[in-house]
Each structure stands twice: as structure tokens, then as C-alpha cells.
C-alpha atoms as a PDB file:
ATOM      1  CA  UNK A   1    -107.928  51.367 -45.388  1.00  0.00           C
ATOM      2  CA  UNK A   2    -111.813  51.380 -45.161  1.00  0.00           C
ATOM      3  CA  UNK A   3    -111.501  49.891 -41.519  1.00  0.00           C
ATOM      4  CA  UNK A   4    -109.462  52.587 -39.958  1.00  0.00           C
ATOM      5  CA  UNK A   5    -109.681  56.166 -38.857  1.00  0.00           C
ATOM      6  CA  UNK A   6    -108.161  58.937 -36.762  1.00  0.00           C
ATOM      7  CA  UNK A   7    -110.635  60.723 -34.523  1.00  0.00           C
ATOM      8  CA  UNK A   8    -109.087  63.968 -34.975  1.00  0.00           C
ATOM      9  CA  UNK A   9    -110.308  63.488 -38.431  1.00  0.00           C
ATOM     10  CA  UNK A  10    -114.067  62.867 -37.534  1.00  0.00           C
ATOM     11  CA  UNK A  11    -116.105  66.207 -38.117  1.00  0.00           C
ATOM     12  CA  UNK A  12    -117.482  67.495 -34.435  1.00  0.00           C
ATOM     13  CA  UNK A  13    -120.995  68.460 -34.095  1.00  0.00           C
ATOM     14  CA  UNK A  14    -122.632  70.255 -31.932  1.00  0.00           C
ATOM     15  CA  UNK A  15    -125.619  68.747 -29.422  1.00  0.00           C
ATOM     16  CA  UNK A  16    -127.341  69.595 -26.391  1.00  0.00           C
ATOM     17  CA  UNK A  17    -127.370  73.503 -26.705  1.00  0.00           C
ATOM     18  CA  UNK A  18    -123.492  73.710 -28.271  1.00  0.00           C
ATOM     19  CA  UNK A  19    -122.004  72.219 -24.727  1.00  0.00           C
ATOM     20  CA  UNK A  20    -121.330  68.752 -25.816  1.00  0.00           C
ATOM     21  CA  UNK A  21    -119.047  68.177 -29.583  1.00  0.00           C
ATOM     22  CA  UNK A  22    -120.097  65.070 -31.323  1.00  0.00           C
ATOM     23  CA  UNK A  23    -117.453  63.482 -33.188  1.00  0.00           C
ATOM     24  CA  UNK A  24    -119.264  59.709 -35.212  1.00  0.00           C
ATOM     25  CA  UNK A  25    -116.418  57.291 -35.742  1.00  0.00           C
ATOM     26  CA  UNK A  26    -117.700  54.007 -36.919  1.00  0.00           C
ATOM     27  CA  UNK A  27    -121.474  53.385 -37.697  1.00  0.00           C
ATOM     28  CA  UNK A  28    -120.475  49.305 -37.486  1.00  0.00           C
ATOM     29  CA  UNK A  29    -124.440  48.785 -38.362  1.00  0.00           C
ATOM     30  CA  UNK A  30    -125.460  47.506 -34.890  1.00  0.00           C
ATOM     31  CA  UNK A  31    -123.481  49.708 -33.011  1.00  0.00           C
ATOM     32  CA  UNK A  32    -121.779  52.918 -32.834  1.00  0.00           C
ATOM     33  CA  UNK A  33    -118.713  54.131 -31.806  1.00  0.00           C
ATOM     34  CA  UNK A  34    -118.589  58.166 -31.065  1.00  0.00           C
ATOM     35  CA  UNK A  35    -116.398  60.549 -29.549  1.00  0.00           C
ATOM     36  CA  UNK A  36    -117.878  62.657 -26.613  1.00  0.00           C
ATOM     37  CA  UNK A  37    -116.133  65.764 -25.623  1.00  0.00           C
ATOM     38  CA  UNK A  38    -118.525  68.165 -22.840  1.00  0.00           C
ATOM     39  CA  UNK A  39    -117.946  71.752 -22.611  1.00  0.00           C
ATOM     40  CA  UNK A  40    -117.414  72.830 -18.591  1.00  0.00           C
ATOM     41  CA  UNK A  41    -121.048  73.061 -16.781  1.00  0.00           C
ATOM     42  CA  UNK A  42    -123.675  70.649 -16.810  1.00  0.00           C
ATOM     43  CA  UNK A  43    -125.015  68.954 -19.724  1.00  0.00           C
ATOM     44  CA  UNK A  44    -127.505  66.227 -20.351  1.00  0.00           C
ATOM     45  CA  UNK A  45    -125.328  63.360 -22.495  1.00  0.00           C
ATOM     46  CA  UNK A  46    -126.933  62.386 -26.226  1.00  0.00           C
ATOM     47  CA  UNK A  47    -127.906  58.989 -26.183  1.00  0.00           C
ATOM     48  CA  UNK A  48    -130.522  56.839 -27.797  1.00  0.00           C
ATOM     49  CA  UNK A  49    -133.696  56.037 -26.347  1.00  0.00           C
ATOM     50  CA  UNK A  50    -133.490  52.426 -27.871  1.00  0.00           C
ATOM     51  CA  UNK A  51    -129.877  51.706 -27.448  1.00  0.00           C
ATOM     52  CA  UNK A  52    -128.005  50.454 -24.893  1.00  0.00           C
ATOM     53  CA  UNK A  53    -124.578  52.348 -24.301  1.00  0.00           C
ATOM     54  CA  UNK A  54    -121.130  51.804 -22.969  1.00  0.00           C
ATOM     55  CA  UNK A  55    -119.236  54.540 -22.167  1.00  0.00           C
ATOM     56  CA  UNK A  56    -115.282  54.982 -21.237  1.00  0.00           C
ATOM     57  CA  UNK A  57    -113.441  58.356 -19.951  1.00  0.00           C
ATOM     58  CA  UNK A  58    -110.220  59.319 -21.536  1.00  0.00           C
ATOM     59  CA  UNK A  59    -109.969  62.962 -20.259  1.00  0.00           C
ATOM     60  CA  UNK A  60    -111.084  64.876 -17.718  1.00  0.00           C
ATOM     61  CA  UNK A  61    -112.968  64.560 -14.391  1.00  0.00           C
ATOM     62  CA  UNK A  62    -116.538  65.441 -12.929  1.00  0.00           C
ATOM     63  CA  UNK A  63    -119.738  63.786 -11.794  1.00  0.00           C
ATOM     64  CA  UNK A  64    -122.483  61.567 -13.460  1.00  0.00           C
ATOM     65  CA  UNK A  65    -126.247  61.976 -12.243  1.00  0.00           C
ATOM     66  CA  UNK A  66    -126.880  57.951 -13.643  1.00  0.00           C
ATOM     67  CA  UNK A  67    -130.304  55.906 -12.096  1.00  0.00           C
ATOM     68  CA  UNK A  68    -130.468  57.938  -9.601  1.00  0.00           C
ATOM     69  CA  UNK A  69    -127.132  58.120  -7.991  1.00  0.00           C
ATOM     70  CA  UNK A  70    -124.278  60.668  -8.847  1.00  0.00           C
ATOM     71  CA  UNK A  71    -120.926  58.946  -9.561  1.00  0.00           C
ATOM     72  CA  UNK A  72    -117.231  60.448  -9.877  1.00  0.00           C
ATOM     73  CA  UNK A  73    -115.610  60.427 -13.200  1.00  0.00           C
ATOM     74  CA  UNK A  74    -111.849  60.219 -14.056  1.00  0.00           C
ATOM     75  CA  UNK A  75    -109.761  58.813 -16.612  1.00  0.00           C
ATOM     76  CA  UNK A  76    -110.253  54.823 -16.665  1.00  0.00           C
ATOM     77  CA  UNK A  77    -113.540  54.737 -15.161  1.00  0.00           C
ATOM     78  CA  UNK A  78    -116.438  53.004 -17.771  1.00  0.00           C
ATOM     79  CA  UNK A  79    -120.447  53.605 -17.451  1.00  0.00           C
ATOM     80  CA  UNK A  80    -123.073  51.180 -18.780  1.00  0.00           C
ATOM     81  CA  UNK A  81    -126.206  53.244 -19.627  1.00  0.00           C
ATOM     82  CA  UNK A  82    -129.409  50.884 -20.370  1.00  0.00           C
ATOM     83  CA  UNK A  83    -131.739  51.899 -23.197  1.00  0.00           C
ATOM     84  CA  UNK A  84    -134.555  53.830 -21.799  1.00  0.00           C
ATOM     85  CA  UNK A  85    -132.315  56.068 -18.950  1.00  0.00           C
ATOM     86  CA  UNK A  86    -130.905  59.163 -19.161  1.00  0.00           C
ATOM     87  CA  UNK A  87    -127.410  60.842 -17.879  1.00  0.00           C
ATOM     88  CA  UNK A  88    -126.522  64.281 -16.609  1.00  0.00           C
ATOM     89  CA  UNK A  89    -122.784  65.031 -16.670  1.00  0.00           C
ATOM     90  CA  UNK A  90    -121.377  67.788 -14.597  1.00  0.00           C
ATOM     91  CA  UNK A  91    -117.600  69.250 -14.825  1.00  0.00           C
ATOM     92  CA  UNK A  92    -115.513  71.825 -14.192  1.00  0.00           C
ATOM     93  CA  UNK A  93    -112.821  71.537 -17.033  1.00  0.00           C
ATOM     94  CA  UNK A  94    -114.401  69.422 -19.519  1.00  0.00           C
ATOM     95  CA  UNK A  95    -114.533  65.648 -20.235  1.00  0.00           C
ATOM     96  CA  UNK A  96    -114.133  63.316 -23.285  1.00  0.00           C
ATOM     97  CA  UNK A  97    -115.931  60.467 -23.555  1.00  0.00           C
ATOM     98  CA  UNK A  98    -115.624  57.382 -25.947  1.00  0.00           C
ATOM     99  CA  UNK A  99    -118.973  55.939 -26.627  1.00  0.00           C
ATOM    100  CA  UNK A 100    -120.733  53.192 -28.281  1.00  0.00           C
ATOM    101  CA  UNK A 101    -124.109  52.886 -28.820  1.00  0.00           C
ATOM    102  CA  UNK A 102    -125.897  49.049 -29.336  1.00  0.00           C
ATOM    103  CA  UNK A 103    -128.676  49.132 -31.572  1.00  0.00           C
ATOM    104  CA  UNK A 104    -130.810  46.301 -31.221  1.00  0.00           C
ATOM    105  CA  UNK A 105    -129.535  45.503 -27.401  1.00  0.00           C
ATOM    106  CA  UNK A 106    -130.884  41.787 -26.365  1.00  0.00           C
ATOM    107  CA  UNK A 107    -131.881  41.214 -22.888  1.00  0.00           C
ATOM    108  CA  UNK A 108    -134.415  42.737 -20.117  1.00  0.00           C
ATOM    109  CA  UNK A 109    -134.302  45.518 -17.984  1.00  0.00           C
ATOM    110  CA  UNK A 110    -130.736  45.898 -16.406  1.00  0.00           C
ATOM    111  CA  UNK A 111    -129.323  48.404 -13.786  1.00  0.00           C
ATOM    112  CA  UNK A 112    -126.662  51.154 -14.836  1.00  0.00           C
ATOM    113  CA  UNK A 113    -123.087  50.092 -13.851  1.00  0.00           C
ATOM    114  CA  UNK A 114    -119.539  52.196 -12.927  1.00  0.00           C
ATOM    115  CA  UNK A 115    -116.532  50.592 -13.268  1.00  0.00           C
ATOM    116  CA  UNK A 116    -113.052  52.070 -12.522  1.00  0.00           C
ATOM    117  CA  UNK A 117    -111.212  49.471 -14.743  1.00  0.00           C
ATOM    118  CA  UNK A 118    -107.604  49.825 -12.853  1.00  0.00           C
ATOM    119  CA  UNK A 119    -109.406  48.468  -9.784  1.00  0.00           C
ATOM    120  CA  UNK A 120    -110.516  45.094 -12.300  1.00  0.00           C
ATOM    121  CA  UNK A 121    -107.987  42.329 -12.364  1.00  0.00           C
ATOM    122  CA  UNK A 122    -106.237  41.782 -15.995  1.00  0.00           C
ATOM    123  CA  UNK A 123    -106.892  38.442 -17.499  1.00  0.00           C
ATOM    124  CA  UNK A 124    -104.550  36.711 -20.198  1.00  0.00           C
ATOM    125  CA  UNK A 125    -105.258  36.665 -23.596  1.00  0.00           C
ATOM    126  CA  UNK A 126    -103.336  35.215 -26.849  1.00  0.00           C
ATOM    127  CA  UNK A 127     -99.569  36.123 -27.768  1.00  0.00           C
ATOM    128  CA  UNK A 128     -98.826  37.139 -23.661  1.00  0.00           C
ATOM    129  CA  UNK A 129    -101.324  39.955 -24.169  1.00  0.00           C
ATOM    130  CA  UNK A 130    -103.697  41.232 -21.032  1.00  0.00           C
ATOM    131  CA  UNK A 131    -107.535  42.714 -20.814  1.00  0.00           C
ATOM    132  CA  UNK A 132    -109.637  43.650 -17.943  1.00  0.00           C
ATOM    133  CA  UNK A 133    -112.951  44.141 -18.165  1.00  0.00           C
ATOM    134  CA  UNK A 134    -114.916  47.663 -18.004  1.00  0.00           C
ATOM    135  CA  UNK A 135    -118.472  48.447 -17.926  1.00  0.00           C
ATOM    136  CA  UNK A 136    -120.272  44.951 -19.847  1.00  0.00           C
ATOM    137  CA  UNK A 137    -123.911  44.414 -21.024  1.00  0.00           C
ATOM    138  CA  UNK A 138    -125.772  41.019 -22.415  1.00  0.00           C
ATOM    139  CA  UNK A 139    -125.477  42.694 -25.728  1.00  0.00           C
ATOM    140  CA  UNK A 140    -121.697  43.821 -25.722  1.00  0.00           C
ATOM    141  CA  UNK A 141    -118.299  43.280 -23.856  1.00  0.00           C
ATOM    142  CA  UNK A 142    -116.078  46.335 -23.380  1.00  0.00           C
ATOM    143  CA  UNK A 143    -112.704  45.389 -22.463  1.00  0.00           C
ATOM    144  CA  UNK A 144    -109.129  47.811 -22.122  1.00  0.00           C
ATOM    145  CA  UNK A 145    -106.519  45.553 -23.894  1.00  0.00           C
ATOM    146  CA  UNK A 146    -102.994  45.498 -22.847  1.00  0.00           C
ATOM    147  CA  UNK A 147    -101.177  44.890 -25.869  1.00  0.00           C
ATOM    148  CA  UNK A 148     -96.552  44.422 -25.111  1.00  0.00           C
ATOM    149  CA  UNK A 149     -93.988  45.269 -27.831  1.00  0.00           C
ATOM    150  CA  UNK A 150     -94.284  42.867 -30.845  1.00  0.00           C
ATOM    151  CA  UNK A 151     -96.245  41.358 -33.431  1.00  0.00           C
ATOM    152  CA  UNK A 152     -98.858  38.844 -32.876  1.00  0.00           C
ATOM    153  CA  UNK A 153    -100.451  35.930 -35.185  1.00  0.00           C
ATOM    154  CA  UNK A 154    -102.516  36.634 -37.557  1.00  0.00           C
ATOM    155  CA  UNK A 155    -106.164  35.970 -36.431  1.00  0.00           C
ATOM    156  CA  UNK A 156    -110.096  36.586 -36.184  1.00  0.00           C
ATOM    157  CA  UNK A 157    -112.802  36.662 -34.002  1.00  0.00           C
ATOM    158  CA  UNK A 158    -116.149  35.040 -34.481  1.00  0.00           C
ATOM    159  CA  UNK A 159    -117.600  39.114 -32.804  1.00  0.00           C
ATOM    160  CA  UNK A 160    -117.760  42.338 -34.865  1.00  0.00           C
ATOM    161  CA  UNK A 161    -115.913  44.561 -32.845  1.00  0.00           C
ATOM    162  CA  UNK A 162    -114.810  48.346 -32.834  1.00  0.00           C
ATOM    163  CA  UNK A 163    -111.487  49.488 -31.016  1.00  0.00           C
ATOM    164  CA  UNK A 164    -109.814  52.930 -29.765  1.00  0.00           C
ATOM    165  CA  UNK A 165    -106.185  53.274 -29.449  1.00  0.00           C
ATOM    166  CA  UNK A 166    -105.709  54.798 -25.968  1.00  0.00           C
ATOM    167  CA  UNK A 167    -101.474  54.420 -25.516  1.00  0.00           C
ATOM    168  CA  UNK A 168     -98.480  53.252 -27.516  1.00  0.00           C
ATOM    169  CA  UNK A 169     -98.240  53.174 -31.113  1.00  0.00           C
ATOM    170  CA  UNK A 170     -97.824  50.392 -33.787  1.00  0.00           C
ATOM    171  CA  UNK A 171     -99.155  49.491 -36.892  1.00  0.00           C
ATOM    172  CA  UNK A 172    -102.966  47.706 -37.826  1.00  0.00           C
ATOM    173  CA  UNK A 173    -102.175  44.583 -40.578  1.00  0.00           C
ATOM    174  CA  UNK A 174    -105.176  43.461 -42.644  1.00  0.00           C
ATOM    175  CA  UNK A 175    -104.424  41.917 -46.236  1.00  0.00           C
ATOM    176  CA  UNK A 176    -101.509  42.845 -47.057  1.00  0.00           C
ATOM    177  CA  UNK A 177    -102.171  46.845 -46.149  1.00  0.00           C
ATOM    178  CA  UNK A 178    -101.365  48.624 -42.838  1.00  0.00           C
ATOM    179  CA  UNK A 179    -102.506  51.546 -41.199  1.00  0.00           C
ATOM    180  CA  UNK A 180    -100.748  53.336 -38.201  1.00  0.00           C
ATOM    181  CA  UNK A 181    -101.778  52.891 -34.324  1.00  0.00           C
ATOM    182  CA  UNK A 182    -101.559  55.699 -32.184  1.00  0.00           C
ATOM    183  CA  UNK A 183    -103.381  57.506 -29.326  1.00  0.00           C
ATOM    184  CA  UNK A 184    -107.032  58.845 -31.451  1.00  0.00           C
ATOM    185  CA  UNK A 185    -106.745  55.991 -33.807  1.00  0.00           C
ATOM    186  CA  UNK A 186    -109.839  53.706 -34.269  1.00  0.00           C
ATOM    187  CA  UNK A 187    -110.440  50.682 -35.897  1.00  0.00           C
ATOM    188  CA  UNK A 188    -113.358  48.182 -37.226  1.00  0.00           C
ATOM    189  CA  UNK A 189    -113.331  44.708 -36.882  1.00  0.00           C
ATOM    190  CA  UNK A 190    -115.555  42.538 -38.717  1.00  0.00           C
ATOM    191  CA  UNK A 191    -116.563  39.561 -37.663  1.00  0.00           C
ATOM    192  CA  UNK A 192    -114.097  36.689 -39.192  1.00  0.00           C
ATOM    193  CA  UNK A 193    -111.951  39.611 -40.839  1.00  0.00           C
ATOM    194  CA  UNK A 194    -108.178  38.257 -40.679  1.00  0.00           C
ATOM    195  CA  UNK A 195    -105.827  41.558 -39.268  1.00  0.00           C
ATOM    196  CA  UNK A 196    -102.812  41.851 -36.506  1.00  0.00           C
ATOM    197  CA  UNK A 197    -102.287  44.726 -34.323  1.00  0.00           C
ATOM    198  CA  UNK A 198     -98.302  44.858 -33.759  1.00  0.00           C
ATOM    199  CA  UNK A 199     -97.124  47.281 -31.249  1.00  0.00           C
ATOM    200  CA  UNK A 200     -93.588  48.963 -32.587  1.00  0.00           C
ATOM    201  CA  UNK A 201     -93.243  49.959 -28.507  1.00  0.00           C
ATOM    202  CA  UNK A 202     -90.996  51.105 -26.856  1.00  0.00           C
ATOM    203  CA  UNK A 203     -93.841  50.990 -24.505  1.00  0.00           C
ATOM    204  CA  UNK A 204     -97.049  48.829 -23.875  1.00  0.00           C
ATOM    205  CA  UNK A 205     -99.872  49.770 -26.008  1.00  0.00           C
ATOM    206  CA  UNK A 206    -103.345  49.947 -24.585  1.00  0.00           C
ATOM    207  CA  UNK A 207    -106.624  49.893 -26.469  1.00  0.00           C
ATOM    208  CA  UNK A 208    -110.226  49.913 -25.600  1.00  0.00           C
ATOM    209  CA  UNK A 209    -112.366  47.475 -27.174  1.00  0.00           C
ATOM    210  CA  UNK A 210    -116.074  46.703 -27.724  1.00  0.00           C
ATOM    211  CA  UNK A 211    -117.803  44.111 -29.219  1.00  0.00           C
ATOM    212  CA  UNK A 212    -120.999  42.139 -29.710  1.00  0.00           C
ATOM    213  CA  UNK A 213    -122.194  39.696 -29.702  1.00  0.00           C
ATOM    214  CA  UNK A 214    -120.937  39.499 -25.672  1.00  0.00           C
ATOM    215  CA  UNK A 215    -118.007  36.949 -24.590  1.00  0.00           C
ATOM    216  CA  UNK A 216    -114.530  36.798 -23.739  1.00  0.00           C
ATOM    217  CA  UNK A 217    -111.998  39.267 -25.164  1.00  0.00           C
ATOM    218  CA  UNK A 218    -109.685  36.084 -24.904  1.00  0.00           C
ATOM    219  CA  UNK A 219    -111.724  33.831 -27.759  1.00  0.00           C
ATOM    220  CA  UNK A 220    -109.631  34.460 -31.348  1.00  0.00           C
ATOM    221  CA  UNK A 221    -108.734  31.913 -34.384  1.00  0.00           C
ATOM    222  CA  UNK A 222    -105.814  31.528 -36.530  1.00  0.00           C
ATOM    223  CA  UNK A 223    -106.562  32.181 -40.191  1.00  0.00           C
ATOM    224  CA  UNK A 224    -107.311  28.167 -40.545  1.00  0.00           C
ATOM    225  CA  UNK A 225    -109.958  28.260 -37.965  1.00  0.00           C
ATOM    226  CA  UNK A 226    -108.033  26.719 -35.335  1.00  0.00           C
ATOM    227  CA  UNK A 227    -108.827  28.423 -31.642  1.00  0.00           C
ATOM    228  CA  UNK A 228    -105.506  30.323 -30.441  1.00  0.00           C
ATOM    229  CA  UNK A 229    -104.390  29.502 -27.061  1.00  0.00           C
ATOM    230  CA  UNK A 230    -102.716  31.699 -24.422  1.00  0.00           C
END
């Protein structure tokens, strides 16, 4: 299935001196969505001068140097870099990072912004699923998804998004095919694709989305067009 992939998969390359391992995931044309992982020490992060970027931590802890201030970093805790600043990462273990670049970002200058997404409040969504907001932009929405045991509706969204499997497991449906969900796996939404993400449990399945252009995480239509309500 062209729109799935397991990170473990992606190839790592090397940046920044051979402390930070690039691993590209989905080049979705006006973003991209890359694995991060830092080597302990400190280590400038690779970004692009022209691209905005929304970052998320899955492992590890240390400190950001971000617009000037220095901000802690632990699991759950999302970054919005504008285009045009820089990060310094500094840890003592190592950190991975899931991040996705906008190409093209709309808007004027913004400010960086740290979010610790547990301290967000979870919002419904369609088929009694949950998302709270992380680190958001004018070009994209980045959202963690909380996703219970069962299948929903087949649907689509009017965004092109890109998601990361961070808990649970369960199985991606798009025409007729299916791919498995599980911690690593990653998957490419097209704007007005049809798919399902069913979650086979036992537990509740989270995943980390982004998409553009920005709006609700909420907003999905059944196959007909008709809007899907919560």
C-alpha cells in the first residue's frame, strides 16, 4: 500500500556532524514528515530555512535553545519552529523527534511555541474518538488522536494529512486493501482519499497527526459527502 510505511524501514542518514540520524518518511509534496533521532550532546536540529516546522517528542528528554529561551523536553511535549529560526537541542541520553516540515507555510512572522499536549484538554471527534491539540501554525494543525477499540465509518477529509502511530495497534482500510497499525507505523492521507483506521485494541490507540491546510481535527465526510457528526 503506496500510503503506508514503517519507520524502522526508512533508511537513517546522517546530519549535523553524524550526531543527529535522519530517517524521511513521507515527502506529501507540501510537507514532510521525518524521523529525528539526536545522538547524546548538543546538536543544532536540521531544518529548512523556508519551512515552517512542527515538531513532537516520542523518546527521550533534554533541553531546546528555541527564540531565545531554553525549554525542557519529554515525551508528549510538541515545538512549533517558524521558517527563518534555528534550534539547538541538548541531551544526555538521546531524543527522537517526529517532524514535519511545511513547504510553502502561509502567514507572517509568528513566535516559536511549546506545548506539553497532556496538559491540553481532549476535544471529541467522530465515532466517540478524542484529539487535543499540540504545537499549531496558520499553515498546519498537529493534533495527538485518541482513537478506542473498534472500527469507524468510512470517511475523508477535505486536508492532506500525514499520521504516526504512537500506541495500540489495528489495521489502516483504504479500497479494499489494509495495512497494519502499530507503534513506528506512518501513514498518508490525501486529501478526499476514502480509508478507516480500526483499532483491534485491547487498548486505546493513539496517533499523532498533521495536516494542512489548518482546521479542526474534528471536520471528516462520509464517502457521499455528507459531514460526520460526533
Amino acid at each position: 500500500m503506496d500510503n503506508w510505511l514503517d519507520a524502522a524501514d526508512a533508511v537513517a542518514e546522517r546530519a549535523n556532524g553524524e550526531r543527529v540520524s535522519v530517517r524521511r518518511l513521507f515527502d506529501a509534496g507540501r510537507f514532510s514528515q521525518r524521523l529525528l533521532e539526536f545522538a547524546p550532546g548538543r546538536s543544532r536540529a536540521p531544518s529548512e530555512e523556508s519551512a515552517d516546522e512542527v515538531l513532537y517528542v516520542l523518546e527521550g528528554e533534554g533541553t531546546l535553545e528555541l527564540g531565545g529561551a531554553t525549554h525542557p523536553l519529554a515525551p508528549g511535549v510538541a515545538v512549533y519552529v517558524p521558517r527563518g529560526f534555528t534550534s539547538t537541542l541538548e541531551t544526555a541520553a538521546g531524543v527522537t523527534l517526529l517532524s514535519v516540515l511545511v513547504h510553502e507555510p502561509v502567514g507572517g512572522e509568528a513566535r516559536p511555541e511549546v506545548v506539553d499536549v497532556a496538559d491540553t484538554n481532549a476535544q471529541n471527534a467522530t465515532a466517540g474518538r478524542q484529539f487535543a491539540l499540540g504545537a499549531c501554525c496558520e499553515s498546519a494543525t498537529q493534533f495527538v488522536g485518541y482513537i478506542p477499540v473498534g472500527r469507524a465509518p468510512e470517511h475523508f477529509h477535505t486536508y492532506d494529512e500525514v499520521v504516526y502511530v504512537l500506541q495500540g495497534e489495528g489495521l489502516l482500510h483504504i479500497g479494499g486493501e489494509t495495512a497494519p497499525l502499530r507503534p513506528g507505523a506512518c501513514v498518508h492521507l490525501p486529501a478526499r482519499l476514502v480509508h478507516c483506521l480500526e483499532n483491534t485494541g485491547p487498548g486505546e490507540m493513539h496517533v499523532l497527526g498533521v495536516f494542512r491546510p489548518a482546521g479542526s481535527p474534528a471536520e471528516a465526510y462520509y464517502p457521499d459527502g455528507t459531514r460526520a457528526i460526533y
